[in-house]
C-alpha atoms as a PDB file:
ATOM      1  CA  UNK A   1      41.620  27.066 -33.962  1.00  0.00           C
ATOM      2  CA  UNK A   2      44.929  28.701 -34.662  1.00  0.00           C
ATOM      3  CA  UNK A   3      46.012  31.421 -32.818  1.00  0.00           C
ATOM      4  CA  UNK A   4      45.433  34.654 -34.504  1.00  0.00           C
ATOM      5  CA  UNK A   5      48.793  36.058 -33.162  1.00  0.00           C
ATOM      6  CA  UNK A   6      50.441  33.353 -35.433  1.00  0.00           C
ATOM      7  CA  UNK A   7      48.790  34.276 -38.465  1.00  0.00           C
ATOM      8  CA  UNK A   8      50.708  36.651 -41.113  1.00  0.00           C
ATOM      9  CA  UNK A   9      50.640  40.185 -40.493  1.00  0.00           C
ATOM     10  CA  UNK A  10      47.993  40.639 -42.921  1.00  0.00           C
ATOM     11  CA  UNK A  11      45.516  37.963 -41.988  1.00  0.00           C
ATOM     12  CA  UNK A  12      46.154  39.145 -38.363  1.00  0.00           C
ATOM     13  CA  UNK A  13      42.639  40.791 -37.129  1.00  0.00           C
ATOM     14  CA  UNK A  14      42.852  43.512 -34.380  1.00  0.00           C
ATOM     15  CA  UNK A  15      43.676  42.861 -31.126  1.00  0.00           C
ATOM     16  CA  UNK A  16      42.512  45.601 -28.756  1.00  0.00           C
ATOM     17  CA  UNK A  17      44.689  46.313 -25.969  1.00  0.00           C
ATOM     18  CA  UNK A  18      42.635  45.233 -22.991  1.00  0.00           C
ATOM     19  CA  UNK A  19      41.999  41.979 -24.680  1.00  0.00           C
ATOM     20  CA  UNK A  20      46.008  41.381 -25.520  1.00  0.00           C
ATOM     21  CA  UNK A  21      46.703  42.327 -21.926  1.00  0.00           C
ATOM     22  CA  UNK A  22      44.192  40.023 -20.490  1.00  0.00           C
ATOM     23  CA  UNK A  23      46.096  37.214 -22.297  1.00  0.00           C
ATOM     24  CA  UNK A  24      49.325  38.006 -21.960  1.00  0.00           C
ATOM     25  CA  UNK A  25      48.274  37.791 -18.220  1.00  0.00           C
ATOM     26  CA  UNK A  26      47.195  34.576 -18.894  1.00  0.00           C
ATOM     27  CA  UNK A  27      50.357  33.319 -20.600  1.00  0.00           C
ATOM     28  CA  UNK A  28      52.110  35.308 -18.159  1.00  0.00           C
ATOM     29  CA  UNK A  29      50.365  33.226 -15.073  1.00  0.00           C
ATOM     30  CA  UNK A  30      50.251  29.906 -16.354  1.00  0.00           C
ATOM     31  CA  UNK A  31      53.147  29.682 -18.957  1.00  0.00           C
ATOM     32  CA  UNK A  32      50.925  28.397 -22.248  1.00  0.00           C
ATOM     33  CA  UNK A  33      49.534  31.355 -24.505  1.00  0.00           C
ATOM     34  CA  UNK A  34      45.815  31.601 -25.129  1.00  0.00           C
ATOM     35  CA  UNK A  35      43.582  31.819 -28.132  1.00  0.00           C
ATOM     36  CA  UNK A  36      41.890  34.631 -28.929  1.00  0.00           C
ATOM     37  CA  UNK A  37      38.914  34.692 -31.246  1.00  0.00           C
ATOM     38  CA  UNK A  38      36.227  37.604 -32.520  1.00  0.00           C
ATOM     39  CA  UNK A  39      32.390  36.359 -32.027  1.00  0.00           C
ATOM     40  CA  UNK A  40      30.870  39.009 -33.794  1.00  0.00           C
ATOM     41  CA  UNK A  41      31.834  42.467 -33.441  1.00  0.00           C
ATOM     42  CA  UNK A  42      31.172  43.105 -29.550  1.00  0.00           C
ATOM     43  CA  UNK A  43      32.751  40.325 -28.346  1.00  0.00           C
ATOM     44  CA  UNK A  44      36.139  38.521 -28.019  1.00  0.00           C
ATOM     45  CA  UNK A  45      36.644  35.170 -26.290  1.00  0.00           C
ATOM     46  CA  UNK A  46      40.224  34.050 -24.909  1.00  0.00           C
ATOM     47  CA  UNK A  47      40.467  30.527 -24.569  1.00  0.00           C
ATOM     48  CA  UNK A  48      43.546  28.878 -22.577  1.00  0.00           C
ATOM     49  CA  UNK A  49      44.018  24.860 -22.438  1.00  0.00           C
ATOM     50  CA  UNK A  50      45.962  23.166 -20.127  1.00  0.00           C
ATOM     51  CA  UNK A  51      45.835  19.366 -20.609  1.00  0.00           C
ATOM     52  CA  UNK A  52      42.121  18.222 -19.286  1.00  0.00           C
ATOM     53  CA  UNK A  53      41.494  22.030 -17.778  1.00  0.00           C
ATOM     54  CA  UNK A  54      40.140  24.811 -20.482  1.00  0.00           C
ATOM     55  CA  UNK A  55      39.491  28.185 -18.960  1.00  0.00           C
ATOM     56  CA  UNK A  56      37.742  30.919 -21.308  1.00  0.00           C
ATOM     57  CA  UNK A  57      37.475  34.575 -20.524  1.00  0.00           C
ATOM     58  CA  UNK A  58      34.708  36.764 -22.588  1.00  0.00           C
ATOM     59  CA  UNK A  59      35.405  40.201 -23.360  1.00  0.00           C
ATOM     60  CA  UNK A  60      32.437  42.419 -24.770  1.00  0.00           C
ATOM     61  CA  UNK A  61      32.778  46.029 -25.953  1.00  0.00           C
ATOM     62  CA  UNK A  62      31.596  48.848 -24.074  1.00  0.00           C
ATOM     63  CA  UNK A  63      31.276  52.528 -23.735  1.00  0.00           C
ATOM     64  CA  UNK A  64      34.829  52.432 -21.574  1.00  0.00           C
ATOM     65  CA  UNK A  65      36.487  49.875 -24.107  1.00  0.00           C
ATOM     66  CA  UNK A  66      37.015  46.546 -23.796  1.00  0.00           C
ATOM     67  CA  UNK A  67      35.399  44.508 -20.649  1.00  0.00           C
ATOM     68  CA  UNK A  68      36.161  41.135 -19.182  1.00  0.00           C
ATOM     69  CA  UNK A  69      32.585  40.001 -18.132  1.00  0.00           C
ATOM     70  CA  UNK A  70      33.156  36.791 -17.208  1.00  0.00           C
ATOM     71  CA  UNK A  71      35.625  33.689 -16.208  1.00  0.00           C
ATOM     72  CA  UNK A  72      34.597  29.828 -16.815  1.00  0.00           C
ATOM     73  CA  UNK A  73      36.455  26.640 -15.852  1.00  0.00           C
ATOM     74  CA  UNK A  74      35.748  23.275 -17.857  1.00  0.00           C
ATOM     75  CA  UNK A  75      37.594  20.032 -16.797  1.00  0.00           C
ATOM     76  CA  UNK A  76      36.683  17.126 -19.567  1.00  0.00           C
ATOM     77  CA  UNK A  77      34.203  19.442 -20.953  1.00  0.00           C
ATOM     78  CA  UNK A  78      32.841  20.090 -17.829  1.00  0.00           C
ATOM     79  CA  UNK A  79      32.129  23.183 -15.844  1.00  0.00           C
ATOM     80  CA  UNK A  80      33.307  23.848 -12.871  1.00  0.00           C
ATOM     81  CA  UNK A  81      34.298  26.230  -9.929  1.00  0.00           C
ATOM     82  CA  UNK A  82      36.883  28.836 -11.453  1.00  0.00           C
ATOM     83  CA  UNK A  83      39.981  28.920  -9.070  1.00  0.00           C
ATOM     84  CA  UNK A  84      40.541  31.890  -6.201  1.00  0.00           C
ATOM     85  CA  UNK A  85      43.934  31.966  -7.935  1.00  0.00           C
ATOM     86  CA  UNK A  86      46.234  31.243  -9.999  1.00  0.00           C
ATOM     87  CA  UNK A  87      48.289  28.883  -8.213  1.00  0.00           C
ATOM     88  CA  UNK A  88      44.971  27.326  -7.386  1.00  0.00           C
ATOM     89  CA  UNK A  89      44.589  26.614 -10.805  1.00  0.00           C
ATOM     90  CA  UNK A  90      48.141  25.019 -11.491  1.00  0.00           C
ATOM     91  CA  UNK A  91      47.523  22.882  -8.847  1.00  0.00           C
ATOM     92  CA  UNK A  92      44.716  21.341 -10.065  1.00  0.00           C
ATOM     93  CA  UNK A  93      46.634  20.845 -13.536  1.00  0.00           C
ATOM     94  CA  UNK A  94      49.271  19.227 -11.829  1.00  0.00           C
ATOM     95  CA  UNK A  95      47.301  16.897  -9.951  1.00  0.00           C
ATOM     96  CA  UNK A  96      45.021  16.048 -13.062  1.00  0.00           C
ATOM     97  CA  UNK A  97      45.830  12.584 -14.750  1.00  0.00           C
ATOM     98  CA  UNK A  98      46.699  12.897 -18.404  1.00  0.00           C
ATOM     99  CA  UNK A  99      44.168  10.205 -19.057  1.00  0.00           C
ATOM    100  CA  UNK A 100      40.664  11.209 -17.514  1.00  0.00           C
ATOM    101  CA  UNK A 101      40.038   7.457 -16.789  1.00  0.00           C
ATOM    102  CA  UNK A 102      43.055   6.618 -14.745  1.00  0.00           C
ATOM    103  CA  UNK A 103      42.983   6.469 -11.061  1.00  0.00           C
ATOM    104  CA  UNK A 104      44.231   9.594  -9.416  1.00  0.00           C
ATOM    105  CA  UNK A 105      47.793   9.053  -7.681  1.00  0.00           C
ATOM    106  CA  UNK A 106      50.118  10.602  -5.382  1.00  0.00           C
ATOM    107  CA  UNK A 107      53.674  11.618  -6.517  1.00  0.00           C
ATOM    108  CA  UNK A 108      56.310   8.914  -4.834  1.00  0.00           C
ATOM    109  CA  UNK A 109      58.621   9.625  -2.464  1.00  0.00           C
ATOM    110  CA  UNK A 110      62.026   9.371  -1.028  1.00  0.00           C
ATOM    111  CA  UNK A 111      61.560   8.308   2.189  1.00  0.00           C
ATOM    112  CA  UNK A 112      63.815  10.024   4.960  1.00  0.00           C
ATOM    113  CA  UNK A 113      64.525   7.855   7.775  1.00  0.00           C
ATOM    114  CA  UNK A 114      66.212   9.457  10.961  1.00  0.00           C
ATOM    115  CA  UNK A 115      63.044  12.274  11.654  1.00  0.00           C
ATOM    116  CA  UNK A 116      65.783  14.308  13.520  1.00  0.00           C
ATOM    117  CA  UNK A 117      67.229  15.928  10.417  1.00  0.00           C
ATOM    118  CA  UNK A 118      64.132  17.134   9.804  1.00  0.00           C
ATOM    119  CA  UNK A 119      63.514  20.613  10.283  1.00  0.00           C
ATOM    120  CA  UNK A 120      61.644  21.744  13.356  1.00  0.00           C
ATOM    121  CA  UNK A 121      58.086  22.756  11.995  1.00  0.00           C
ATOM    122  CA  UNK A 122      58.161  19.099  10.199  1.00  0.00           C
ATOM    123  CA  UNK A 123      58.981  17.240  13.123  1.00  0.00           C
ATOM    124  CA  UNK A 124      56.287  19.276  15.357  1.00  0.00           C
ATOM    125  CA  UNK A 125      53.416  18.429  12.268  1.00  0.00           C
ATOM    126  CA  UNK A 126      55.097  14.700  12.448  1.00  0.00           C
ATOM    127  CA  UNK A 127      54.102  14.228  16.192  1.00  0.00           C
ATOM    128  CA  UNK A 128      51.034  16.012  15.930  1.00  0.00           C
ATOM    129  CA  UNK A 129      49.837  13.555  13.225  1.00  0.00           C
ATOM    130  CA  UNK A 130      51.396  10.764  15.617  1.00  0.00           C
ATOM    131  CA  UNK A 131      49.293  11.631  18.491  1.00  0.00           C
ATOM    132  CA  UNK A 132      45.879  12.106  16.411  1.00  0.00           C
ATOM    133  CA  UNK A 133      46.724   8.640  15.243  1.00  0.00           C
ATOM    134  CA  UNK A 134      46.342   7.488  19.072  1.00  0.00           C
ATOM    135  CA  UNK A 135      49.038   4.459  18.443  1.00  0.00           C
ATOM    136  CA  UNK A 136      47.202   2.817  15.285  1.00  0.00           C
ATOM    137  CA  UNK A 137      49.176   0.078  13.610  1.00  0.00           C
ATOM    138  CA  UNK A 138      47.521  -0.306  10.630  1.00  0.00           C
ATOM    139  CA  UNK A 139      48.503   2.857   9.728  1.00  0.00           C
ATOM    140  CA  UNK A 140      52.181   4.414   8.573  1.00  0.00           C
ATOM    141  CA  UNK A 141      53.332   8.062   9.079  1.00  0.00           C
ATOM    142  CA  UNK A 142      56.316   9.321   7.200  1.00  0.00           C
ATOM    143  CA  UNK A 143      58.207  12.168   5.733  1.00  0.00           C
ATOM    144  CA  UNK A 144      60.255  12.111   2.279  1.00  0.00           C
ATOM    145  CA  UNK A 145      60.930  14.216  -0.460  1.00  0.00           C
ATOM    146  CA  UNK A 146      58.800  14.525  -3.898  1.00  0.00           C
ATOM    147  CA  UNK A 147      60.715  15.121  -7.201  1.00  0.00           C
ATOM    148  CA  UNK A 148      60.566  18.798  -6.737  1.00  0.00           C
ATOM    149  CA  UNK A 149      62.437  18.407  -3.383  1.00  0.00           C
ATOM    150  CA  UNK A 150      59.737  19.762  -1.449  1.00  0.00           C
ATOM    151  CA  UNK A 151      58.887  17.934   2.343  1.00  0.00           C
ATOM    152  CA  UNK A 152      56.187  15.300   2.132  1.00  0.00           C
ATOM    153  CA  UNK A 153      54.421  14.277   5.469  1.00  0.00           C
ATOM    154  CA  UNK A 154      52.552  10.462   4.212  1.00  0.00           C
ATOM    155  CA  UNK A 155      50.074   9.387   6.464  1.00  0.00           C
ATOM    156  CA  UNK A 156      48.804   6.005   4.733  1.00  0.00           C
ATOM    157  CA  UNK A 157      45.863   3.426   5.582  1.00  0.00           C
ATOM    158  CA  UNK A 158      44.221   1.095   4.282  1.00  0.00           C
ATOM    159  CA  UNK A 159      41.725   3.330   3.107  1.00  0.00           C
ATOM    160  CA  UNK A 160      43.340   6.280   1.506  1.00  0.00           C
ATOM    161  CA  UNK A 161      46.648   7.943   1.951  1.00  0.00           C
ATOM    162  CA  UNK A 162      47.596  11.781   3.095  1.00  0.00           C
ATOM    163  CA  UNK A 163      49.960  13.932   1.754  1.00  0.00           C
ATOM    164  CA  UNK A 164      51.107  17.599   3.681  1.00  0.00           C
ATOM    165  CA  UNK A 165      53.859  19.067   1.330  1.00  0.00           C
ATOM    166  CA  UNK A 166      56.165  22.241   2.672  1.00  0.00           C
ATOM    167  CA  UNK A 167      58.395  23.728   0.918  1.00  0.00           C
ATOM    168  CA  UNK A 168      61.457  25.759   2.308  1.00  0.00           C
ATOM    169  CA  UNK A 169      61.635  29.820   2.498  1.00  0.00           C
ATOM    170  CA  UNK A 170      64.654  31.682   3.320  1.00  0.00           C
ATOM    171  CA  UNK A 171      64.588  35.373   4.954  1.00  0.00           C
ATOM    172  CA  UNK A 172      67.594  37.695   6.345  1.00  0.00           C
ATOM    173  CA  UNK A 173      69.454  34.501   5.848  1.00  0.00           C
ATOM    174  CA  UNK A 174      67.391  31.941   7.770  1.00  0.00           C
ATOM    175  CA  UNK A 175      65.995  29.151   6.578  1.00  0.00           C
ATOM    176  CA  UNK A 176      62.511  28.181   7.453  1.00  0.00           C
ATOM    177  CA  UNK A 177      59.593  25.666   6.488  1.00  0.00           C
ATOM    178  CA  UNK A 178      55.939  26.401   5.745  1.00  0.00           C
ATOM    179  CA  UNK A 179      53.082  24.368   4.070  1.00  0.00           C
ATOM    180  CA  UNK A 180      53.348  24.356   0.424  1.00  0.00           C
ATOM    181  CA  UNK A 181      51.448  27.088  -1.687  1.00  0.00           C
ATOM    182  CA  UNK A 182      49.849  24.720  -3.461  1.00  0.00           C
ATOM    183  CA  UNK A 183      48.794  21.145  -3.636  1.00  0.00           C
ATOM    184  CA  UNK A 184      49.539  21.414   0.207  1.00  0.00           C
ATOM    185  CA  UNK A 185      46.855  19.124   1.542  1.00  0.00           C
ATOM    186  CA  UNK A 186      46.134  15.642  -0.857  1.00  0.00           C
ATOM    187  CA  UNK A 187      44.453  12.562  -0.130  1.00  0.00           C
ATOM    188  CA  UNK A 188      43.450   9.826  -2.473  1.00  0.00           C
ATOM    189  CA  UNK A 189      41.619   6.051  -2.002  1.00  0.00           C
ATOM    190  CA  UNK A 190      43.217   3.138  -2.145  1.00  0.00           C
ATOM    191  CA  UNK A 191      41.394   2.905  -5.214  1.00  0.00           C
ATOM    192  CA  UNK A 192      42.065   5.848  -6.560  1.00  0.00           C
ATOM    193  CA  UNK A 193      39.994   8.445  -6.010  1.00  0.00           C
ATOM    194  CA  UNK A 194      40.638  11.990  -5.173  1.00  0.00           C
ATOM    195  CA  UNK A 195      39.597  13.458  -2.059  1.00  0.00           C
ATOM    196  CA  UNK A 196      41.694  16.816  -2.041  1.00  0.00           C
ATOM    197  CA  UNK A 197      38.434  18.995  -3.043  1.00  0.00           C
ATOM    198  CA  UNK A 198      36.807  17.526  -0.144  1.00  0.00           C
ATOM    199  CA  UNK A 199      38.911  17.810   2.506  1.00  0.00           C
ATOM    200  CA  UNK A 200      39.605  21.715   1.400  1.00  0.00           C
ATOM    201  CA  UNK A 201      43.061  21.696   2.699  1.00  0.00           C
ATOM    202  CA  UNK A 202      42.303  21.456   6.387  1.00  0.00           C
ATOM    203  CA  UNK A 203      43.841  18.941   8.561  1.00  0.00           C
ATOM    204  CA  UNK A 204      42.168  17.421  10.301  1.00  0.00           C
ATOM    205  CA  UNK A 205      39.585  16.931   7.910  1.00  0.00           C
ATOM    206  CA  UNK A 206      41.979  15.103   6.064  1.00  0.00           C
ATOM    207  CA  UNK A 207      42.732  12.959   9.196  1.00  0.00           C
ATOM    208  CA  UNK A 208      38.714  12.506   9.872  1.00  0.00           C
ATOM    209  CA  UNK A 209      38.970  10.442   6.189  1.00  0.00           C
ATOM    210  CA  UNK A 210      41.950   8.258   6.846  1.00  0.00           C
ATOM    211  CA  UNK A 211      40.532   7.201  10.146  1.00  0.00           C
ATOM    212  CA  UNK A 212      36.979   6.958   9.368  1.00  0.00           C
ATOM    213  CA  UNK A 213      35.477   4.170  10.477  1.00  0.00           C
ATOM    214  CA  UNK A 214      37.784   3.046  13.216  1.00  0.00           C
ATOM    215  CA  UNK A 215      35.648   2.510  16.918  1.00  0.00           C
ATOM    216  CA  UNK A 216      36.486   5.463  19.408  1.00  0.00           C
ATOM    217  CA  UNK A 217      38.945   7.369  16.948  1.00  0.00           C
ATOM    218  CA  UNK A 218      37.944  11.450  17.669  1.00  0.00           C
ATOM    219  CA  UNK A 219      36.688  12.857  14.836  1.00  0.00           C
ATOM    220  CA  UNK A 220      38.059  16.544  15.387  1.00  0.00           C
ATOM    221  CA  UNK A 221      36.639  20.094  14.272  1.00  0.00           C
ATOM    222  CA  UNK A 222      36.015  19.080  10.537  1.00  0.00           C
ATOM    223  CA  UNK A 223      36.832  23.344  10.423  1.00  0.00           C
ATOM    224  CA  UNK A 224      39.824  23.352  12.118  1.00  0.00           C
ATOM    225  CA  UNK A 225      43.270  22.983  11.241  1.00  0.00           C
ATOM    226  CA  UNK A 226      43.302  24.604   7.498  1.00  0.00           C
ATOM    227  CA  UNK A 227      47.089  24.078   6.516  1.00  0.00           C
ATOM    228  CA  UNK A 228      46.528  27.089   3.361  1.00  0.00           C
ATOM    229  CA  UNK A 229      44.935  30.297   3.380  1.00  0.00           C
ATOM    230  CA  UNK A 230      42.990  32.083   0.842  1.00  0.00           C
ATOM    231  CA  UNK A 231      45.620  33.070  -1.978  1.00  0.00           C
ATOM    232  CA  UNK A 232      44.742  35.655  -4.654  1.00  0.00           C
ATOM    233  CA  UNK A 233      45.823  36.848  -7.908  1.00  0.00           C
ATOM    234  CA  UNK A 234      43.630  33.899  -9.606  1.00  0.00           C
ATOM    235  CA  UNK A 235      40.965  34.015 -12.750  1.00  0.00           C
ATOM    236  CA  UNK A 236      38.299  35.484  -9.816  1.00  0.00           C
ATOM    237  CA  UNK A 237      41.273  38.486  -8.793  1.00  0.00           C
ATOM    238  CA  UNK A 238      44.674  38.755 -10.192  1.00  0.00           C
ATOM    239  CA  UNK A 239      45.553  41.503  -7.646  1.00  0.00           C
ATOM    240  CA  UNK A 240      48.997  40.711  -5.937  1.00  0.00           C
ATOM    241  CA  UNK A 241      49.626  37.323  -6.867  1.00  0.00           C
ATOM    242  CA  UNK A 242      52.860  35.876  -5.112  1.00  0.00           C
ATOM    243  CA  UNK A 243      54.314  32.559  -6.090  1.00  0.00           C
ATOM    244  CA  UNK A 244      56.603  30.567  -4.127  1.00  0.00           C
ATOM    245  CA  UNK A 245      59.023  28.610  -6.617  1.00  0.00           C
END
């Protein structure tokens, strides 16, 4: 379905306002312009795809004008949980396969080799990971860099492997480390499948996997240890969205 913003000026129907500035939001957030189609004359839909992901929003008409009513997610047709945020929902994109059949996979790294360049924060995560591992060797902990030069802690068994990405801030001329803003906890199988909605970003949770099974390994607080907060500014609330580059 073209988009009717495409069309010739006098094929073009009538956007109202509301429902142009709910997608330009959309473009705005996510970098790929929406479609916008009438269905009927008290409602508009605005339909976004990004690869496997297709979010629609439904505007109806009401006494006050034009009124988003509702948000859905579909991921290979479908539905599911719409995002907290924005960056939520890039994340998931990113992570996404291009072919819904292939294995899930984690970006490769360049491995960095003396830990003592590594900043502070990393090197503090790096030992805490060490000593949860309790001395396992069957089981490789490392830091590198993904190809958008963010800080990668690995954490790789035979069952599954653990990402913890952090990218790098800088504030009244300091430079500093925190986790990523997105895609900040991963894990995926050995066989490929993806555990990041599981784990839900925490830790140690993410630990509990790659050690499961192994006699007199601690299991931790399953709740502890989240490594990203809440974000807003998503499909759910668009209020005060910040995005880390």
């Amino acid at each position: 379905m073209p988009d009717a913003r495409q069309l010739p000026a006098e094929q073009q129907p009538f956007i109202p306002l509301q429902v142009q500035r709910e997608a330009d939001a959309i473009a705005r957030e996510t970098g790929i312009a929406p479609v916008i189609a009438y269905e009927g004359e008290a409602a508009i839909r605005i339909t976004h795809h990004n690869g496997r992901l297709r979010i629609e929003a439904l505007l109806r008409r009401s006494s006050r004008g034009w009124k988003r009513s509702a948000y859905q997610l579909f991921q290979d047709g479908e539905r599911r949980p719409v995002p907290h945020s924005w960056p939520e929902y890039r994340a998931l994109a990113e992570r996404l396969c291009t072919d819904a059949d292939a294995p899930a996979a984690l970006p490769s790294l360049n491995r960095i080799g003396d830990p003592e360049t590594l900043p502070m924060e990393i090197r503090k995560e790096l030992r805490r990971c060490e000593a949860h591992l309790n001395g396992r060797d069957d089981i490789d902990v490392c830091v590198g860099r993904d190809d958008r030069g963010r800080y990668v802690l690995a954490v790789t068994s035979p069952k599954a492997t653990l990402h913890v990405a952090f990218e790098t801030w800088y504030r009244s001329g300091r430079k500093g480390v925190t986790t990523a803003s997105t895609n900040s906890v991963r894990v995926v199988t050995t066989d490929g499948k993806d555990l990041t909605d599981e784990v839900e970003g925490k830790l140690n949770r993410a630990l509990a996997r790659i050690l499961a099974g192994h006699p007199g390994t601690p299991a931790g607080d399953a709740d502890a240890g989240r490594v990203q907060g809440a974000l807003g500014g998503g499909p759910q609330d668009r209020k005060g969205t910040v995005q880390r580059e």
